[in-house]
N, C-alpha and C. Protein backbone atom coordinates (compact mmCIF):
# COMPACT_ATOMS: atom_id res chain seq x y z
N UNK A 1 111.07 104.53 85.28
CA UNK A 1 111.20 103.12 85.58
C UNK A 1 111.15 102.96 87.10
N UNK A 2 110.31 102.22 87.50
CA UNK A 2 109.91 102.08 89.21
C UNK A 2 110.77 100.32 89.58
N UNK A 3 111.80 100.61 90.46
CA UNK A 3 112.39 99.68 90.64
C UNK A 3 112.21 99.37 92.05
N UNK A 4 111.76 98.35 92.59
CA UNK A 4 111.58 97.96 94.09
C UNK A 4 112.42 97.38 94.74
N UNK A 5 112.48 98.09 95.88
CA UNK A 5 114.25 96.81 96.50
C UNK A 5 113.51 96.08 97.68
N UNK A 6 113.18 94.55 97.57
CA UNK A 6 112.97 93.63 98.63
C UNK A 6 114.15 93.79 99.96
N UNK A 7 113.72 93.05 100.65
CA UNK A 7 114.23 92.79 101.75
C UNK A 7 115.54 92.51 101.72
N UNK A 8 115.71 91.65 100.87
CA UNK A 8 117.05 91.06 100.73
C UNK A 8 117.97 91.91 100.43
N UNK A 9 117.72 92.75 99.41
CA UNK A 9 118.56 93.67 98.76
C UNK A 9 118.63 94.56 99.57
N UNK A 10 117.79 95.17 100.40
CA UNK A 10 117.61 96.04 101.49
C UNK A 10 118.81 95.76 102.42
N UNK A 11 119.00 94.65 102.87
CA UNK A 11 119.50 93.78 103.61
C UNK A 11 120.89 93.84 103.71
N UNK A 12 121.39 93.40 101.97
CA UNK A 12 122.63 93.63 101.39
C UNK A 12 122.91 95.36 101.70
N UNK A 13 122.16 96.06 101.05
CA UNK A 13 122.68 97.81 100.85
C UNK A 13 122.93 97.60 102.45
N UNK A 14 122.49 97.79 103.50
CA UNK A 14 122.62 97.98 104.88
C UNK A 14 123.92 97.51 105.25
N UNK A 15 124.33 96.09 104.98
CA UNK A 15 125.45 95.69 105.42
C UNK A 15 126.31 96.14 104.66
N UNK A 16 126.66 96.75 102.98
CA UNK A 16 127.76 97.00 102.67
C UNK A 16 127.75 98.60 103.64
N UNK A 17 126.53 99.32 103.62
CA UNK A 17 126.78 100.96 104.42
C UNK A 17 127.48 100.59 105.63
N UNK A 18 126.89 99.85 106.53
CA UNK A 18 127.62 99.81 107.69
C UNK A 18 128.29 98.91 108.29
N UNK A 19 129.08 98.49 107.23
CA UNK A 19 129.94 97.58 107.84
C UNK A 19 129.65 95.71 108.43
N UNK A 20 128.33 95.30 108.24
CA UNK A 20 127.90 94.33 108.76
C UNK A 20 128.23 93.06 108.15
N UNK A 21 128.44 91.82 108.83
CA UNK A 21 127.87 91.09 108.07
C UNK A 21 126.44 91.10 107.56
N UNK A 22 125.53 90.03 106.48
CA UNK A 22 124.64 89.99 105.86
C UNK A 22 123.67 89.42 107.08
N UNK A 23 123.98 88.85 108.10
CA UNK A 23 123.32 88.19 109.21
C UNK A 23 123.21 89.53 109.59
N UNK A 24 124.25 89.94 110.31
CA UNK A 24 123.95 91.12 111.46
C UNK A 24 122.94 92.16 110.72
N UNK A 25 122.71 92.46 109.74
CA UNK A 25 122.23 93.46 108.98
C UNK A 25 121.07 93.34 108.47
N UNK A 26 120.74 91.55 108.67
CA UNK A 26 118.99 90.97 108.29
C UNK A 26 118.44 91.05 109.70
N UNK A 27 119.01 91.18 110.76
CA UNK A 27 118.65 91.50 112.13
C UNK A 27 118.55 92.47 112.64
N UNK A 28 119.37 93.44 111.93
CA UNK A 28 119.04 94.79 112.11
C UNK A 28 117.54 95.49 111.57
N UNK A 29 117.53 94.88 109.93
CA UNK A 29 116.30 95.60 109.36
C UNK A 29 115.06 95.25 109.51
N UNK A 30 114.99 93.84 110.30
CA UNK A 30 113.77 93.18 110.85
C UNK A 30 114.10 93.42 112.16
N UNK A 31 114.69 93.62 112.95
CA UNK A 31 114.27 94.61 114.30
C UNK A 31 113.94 95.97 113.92
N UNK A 32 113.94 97.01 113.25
CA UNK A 32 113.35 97.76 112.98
C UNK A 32 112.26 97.97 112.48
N UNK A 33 111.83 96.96 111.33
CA UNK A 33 110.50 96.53 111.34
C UNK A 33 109.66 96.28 112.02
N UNK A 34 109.95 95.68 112.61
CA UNK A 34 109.16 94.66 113.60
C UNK A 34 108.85 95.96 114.88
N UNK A 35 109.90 96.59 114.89
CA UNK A 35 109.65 98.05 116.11
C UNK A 35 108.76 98.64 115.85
N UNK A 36 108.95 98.97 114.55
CA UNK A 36 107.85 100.05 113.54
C UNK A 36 106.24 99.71 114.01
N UNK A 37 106.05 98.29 113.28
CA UNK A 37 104.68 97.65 113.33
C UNK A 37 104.70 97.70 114.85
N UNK A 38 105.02 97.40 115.81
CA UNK A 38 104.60 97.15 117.13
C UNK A 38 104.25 98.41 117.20
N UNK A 39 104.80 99.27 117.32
CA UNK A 39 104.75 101.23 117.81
C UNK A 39 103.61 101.42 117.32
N UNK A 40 103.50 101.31 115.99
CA UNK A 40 101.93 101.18 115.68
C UNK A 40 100.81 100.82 115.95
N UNK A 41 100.94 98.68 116.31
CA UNK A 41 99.67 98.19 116.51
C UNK A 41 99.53 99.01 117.82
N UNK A 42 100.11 98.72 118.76
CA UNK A 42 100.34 99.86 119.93
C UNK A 42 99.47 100.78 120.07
N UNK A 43 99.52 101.91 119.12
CA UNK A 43 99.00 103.37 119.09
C UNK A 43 99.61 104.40 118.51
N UNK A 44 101.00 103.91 119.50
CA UNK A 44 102.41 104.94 119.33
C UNK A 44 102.66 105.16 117.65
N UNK A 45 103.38 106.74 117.85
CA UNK A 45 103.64 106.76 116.34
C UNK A 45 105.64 106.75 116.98
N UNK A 46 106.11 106.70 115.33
CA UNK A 46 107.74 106.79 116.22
C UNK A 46 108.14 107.69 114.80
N UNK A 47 109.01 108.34 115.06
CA UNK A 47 109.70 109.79 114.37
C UNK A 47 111.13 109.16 114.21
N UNK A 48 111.60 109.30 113.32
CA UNK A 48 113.22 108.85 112.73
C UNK A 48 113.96 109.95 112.26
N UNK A 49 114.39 110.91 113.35
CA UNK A 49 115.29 112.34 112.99
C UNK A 49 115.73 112.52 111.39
N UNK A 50 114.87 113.72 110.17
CA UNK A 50 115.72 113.67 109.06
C UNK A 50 115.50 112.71 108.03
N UNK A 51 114.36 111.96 108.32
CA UNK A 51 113.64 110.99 107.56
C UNK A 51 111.48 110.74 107.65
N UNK A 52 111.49 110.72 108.86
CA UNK A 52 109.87 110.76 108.67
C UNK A 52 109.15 110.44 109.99
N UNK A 53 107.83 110.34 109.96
CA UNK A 53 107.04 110.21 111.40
C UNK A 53 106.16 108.76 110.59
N UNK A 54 106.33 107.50 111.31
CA UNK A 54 105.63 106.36 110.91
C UNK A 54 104.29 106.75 112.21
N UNK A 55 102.95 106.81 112.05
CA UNK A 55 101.90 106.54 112.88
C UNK A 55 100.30 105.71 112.53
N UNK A 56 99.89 105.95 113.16
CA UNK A 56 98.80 105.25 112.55
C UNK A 56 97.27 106.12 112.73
N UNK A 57 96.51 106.13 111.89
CA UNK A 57 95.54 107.13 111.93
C UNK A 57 93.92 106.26 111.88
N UNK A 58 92.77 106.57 112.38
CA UNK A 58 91.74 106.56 112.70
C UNK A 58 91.06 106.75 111.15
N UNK A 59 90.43 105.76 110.72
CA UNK A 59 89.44 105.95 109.81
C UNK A 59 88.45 105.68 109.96
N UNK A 60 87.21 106.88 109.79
CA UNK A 60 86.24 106.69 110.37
C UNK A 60 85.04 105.55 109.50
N UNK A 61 84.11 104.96 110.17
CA UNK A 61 82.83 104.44 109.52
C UNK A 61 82.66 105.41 108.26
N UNK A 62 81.79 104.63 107.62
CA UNK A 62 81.33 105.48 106.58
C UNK A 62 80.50 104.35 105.27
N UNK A 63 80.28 104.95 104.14
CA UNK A 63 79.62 104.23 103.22
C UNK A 63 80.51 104.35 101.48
N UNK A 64 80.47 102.82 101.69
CA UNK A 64 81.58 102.57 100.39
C UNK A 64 80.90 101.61 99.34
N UNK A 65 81.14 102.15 97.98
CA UNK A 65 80.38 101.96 97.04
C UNK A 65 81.38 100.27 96.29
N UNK A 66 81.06 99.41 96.26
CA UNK A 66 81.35 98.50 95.14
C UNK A 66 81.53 98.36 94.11
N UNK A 67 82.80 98.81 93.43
CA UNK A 67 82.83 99.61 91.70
C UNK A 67 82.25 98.86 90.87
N UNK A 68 82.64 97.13 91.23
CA UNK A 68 82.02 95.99 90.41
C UNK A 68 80.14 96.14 90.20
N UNK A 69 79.93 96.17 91.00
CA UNK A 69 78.20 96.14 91.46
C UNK A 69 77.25 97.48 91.61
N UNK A 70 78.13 98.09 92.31
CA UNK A 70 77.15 99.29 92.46
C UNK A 70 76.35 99.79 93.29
N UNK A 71 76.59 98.24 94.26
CA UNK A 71 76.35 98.23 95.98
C UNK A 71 76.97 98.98 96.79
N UNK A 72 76.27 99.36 97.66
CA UNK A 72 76.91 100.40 98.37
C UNK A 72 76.74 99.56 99.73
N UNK A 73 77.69 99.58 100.87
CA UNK A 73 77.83 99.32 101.82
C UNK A 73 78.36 99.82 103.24
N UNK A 74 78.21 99.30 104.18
CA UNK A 74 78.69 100.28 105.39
C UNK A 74 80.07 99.83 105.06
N UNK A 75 81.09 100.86 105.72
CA UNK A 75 82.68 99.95 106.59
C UNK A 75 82.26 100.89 108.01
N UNK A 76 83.26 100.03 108.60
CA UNK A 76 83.95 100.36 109.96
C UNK A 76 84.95 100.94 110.21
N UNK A 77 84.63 101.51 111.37
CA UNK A 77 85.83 102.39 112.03
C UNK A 77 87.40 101.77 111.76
N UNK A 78 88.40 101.98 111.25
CA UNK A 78 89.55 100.92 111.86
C UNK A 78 91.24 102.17 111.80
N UNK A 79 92.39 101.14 112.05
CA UNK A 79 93.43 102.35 111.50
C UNK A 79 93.77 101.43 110.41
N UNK A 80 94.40 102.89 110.51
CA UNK A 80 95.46 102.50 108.96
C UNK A 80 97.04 102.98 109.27
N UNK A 81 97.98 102.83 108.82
CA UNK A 81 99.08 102.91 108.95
C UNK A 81 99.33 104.21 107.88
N UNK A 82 99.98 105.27 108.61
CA UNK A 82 100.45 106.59 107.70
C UNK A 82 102.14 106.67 107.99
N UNK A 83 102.62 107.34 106.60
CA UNK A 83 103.83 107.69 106.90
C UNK A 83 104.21 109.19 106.47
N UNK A 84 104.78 110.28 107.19
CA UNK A 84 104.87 111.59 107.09
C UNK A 84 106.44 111.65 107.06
N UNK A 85 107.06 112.01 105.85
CA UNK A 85 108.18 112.55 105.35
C UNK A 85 108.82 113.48 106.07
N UNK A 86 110.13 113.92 106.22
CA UNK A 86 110.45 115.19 106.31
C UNK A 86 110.76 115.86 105.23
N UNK A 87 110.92 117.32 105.58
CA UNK A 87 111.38 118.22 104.57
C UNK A 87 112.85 117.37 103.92
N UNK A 88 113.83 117.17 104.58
CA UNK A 88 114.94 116.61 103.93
C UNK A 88 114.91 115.38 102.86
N UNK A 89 114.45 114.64 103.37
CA UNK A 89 113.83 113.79 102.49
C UNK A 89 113.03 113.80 101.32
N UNK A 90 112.12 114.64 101.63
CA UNK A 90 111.38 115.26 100.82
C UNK A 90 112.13 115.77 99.74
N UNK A 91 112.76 116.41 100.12
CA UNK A 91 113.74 117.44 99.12
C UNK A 91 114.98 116.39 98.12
N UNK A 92 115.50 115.60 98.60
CA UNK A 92 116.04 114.23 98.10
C UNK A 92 115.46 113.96 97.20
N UNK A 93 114.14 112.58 97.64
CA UNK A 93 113.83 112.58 96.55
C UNK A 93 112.99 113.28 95.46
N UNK A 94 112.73 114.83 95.54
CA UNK A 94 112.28 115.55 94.76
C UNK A 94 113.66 116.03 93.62
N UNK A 95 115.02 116.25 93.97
CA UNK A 95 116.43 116.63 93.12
C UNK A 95 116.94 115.44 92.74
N UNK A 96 116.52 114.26 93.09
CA UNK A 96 116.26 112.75 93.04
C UNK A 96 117.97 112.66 93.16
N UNK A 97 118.21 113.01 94.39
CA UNK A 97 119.30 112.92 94.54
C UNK A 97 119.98 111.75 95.34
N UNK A 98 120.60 110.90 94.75
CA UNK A 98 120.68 109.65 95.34
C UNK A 98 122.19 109.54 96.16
N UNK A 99 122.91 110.41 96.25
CA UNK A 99 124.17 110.24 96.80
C UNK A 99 123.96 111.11 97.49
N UNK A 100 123.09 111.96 98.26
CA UNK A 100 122.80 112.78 99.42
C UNK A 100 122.29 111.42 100.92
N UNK A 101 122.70 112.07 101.73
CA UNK A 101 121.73 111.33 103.43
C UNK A 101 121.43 112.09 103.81
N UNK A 102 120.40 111.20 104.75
CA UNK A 102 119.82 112.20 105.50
C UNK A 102 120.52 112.76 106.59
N UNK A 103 121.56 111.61 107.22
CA UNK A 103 122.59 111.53 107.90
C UNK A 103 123.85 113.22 107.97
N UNK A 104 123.40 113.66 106.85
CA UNK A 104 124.25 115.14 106.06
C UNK A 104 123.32 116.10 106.41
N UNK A 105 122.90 116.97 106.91
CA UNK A 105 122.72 118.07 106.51
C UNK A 105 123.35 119.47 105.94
N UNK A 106 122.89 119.95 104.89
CA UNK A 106 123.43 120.71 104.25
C UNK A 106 123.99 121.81 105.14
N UNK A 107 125.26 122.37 104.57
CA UNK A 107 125.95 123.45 104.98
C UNK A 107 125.40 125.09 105.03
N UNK A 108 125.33 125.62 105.19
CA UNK A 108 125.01 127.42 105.04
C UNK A 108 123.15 127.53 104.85
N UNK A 109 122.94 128.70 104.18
CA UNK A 109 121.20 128.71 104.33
C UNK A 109 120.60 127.71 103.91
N UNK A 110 119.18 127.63 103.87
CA UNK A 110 118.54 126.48 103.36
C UNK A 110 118.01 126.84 102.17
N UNK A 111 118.27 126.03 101.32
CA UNK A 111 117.93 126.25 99.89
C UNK A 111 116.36 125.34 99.52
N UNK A 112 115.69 125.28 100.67
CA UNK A 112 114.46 124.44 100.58
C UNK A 112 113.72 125.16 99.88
N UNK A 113 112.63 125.83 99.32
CA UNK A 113 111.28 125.63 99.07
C UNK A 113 110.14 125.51 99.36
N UNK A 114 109.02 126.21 99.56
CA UNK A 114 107.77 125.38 99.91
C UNK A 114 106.42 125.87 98.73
């Protein structure tokens, strides 16, 4: 079952974690947004220790087919927006472990995987 959490709810979880009001905490997650996308349109990529690397990547020209039709056409160069995980995270939601942070790192060897 794929459950999506909007903004709002986003919003709410944030302020009960840290203490906020529901104001301070809709200002928090749309200044981070809003950081994100800028760092991007930008160029810049930005890295979030223990969670992931947001950047943006170069897609080149090329020739793209029209599934409807069967036309084939040029595109253009443009970016696109990528997001690169870390291992911790990674590992989360792979044990789909929902009461872990990233905020924690585990104690003694690493029981990762690759």
């Amino acid at each position: 079952m794929e459950i999506t959490m909007a903004i709002k709810r986003l919003t709410a979880a944030v302020a009960a974690e840290a203490g906020l009001t529901r104001e301070q905490a809709q200002a928090a997650v749309r200044a981070v947004f809003d950081t994100i996308a800028r760092d991007l349109a930008a160029g810049r990529s930005l890295t979030v220790s223990n969670f992931g690397t947001f950047s943006a990547k170069v897609r080149p020209a090329g020739v793209a087919q029209n599934i409807a039709t069967g036309e084939r056409m040029a595109t253009v160069a443009h970016h696109v927006p990528r997001f690169r995980a870390t291992g911790r995270l990674r590992d989360m939601v792979r044990d789909q472990d929902a009461t872990a942070s990233i905020r924690k790192l585990p104690s003694g060897p690493s029981t990762r995987t690759r």
